[in-house]
C-alpha atoms as a PDB file:
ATOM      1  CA  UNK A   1     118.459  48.981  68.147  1.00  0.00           C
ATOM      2  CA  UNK A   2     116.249  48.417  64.719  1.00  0.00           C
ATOM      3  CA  UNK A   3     117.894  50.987  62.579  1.00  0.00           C
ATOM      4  CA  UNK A   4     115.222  50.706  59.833  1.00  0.00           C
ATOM      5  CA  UNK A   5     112.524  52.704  61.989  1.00  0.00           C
ATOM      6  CA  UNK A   6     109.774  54.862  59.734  1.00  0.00           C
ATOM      7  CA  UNK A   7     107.022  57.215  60.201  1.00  0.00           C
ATOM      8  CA  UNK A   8     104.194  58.400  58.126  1.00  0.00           C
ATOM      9  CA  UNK A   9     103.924  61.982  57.357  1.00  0.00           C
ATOM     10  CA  UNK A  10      99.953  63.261  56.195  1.00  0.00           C
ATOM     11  CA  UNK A  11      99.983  66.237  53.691  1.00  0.00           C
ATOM     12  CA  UNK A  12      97.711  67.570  51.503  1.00  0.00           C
ATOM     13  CA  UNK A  13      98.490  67.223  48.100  1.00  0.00           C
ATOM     14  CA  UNK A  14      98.349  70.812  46.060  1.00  0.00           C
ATOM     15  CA  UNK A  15      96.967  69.820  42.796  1.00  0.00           C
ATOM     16  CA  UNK A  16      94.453  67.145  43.702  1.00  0.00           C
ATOM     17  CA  UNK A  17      93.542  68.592  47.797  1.00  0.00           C
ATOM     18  CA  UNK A  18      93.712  65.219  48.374  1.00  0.00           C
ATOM     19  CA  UNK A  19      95.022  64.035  52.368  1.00  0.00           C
ATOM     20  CA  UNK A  20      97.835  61.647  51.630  1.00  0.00           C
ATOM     21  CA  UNK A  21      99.996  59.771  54.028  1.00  0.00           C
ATOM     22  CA  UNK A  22     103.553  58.947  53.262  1.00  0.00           C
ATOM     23  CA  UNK A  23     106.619  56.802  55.140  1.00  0.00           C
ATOM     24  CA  UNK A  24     109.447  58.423  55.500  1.00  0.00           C
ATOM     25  CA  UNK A  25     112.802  57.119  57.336  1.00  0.00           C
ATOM     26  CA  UNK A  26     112.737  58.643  60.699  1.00  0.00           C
ATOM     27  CA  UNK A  27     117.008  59.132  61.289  1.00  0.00           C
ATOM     28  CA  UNK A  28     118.459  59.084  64.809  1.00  0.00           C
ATOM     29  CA  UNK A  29     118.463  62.760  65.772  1.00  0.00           C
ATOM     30  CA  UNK A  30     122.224  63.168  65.803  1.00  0.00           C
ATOM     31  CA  UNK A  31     122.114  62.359  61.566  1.00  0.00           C
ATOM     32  CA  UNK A  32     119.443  64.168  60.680  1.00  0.00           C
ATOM     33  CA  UNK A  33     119.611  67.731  59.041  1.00  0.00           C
ATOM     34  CA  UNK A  34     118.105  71.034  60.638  1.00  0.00           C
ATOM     35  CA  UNK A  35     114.215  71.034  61.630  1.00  0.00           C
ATOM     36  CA  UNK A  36     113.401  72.775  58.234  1.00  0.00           C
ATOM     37  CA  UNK A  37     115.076  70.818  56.054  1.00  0.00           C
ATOM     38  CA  UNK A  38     112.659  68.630  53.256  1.00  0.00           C
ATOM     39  CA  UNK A  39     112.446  65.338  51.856  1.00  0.00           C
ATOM     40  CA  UNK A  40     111.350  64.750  48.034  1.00  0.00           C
ATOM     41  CA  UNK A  41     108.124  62.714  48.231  1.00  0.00           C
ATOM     42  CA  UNK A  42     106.519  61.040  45.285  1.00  0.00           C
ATOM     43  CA  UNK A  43     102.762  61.943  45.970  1.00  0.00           C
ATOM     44  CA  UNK A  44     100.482  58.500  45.073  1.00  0.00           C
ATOM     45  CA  UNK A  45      97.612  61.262  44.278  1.00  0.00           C
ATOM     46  CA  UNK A  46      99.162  63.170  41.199  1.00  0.00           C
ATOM     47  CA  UNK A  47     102.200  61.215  40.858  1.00  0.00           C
ATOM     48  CA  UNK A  48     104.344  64.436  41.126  1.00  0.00           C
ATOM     49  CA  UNK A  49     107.281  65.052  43.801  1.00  0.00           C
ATOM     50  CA  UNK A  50     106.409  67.468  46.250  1.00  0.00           C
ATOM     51  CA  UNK A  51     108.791  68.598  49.155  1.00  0.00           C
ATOM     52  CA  UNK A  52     107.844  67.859  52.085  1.00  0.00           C
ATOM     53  CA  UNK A  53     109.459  68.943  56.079  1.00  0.00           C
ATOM     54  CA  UNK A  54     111.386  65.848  57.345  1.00  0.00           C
ATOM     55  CA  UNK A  55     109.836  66.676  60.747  1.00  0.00           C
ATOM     56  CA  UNK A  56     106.643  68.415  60.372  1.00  0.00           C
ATOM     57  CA  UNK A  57     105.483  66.973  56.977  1.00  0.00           C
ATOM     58  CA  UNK A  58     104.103  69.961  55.484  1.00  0.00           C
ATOM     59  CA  UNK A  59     105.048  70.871  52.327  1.00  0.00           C
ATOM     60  CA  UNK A  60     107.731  73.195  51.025  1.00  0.00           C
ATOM     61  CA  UNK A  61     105.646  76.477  49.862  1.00  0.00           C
ATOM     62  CA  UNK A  62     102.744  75.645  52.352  1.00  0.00           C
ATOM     63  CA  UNK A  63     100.160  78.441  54.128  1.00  0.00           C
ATOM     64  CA  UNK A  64     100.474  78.184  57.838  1.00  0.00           C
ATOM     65  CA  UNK A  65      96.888  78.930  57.527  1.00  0.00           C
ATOM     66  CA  UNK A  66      94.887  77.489  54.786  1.00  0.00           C
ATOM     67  CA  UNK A  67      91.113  79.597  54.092  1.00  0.00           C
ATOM     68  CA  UNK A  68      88.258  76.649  54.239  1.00  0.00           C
ATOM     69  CA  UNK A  69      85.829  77.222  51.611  1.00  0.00           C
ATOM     70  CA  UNK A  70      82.162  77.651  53.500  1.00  0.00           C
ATOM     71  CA  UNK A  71      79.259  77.221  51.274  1.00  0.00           C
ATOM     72  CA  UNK A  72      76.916  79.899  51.573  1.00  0.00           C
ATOM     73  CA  UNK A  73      73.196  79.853  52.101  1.00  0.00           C
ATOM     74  CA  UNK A  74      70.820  81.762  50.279  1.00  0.00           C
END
């Protein structure tokens, strides 16, 4: 079995609001940490490291429920 497997992650970067996908090594279950453990990820939009879930990609400090800005007519 390949043991170099990956998967891309998609996240949302918080300084630029930029959608940015990452690889990340996807480890056979019985290695890999708890469900809410993170992964430092260097973010190709600001260049920072931002923490992101091993299994859900969403990033350490993240609202489950993000307001979307509506313009409003006048």
């Amino acid at each position: 079995m390949n043991q170099d497997m990956q998967r891309q992650i998609l996240f949302r970067c918080p300084r630029t609001g930029m959608n940015v996908q990452h690889r990340i090594d996807d480890e056979p279950p019985e290695s890999s940490g708890p469900a809410d453990s993170y992964v430092a990820v260097r973010c190709p939009a600001c260049m920072s490291l931002h923490f992101a879930n091993s299994t859900t990609g969403k990033l350490l400090g993240e609202r489950t429920a993000q307001p979307v800005s509506m313009p409003r007519s006048a």
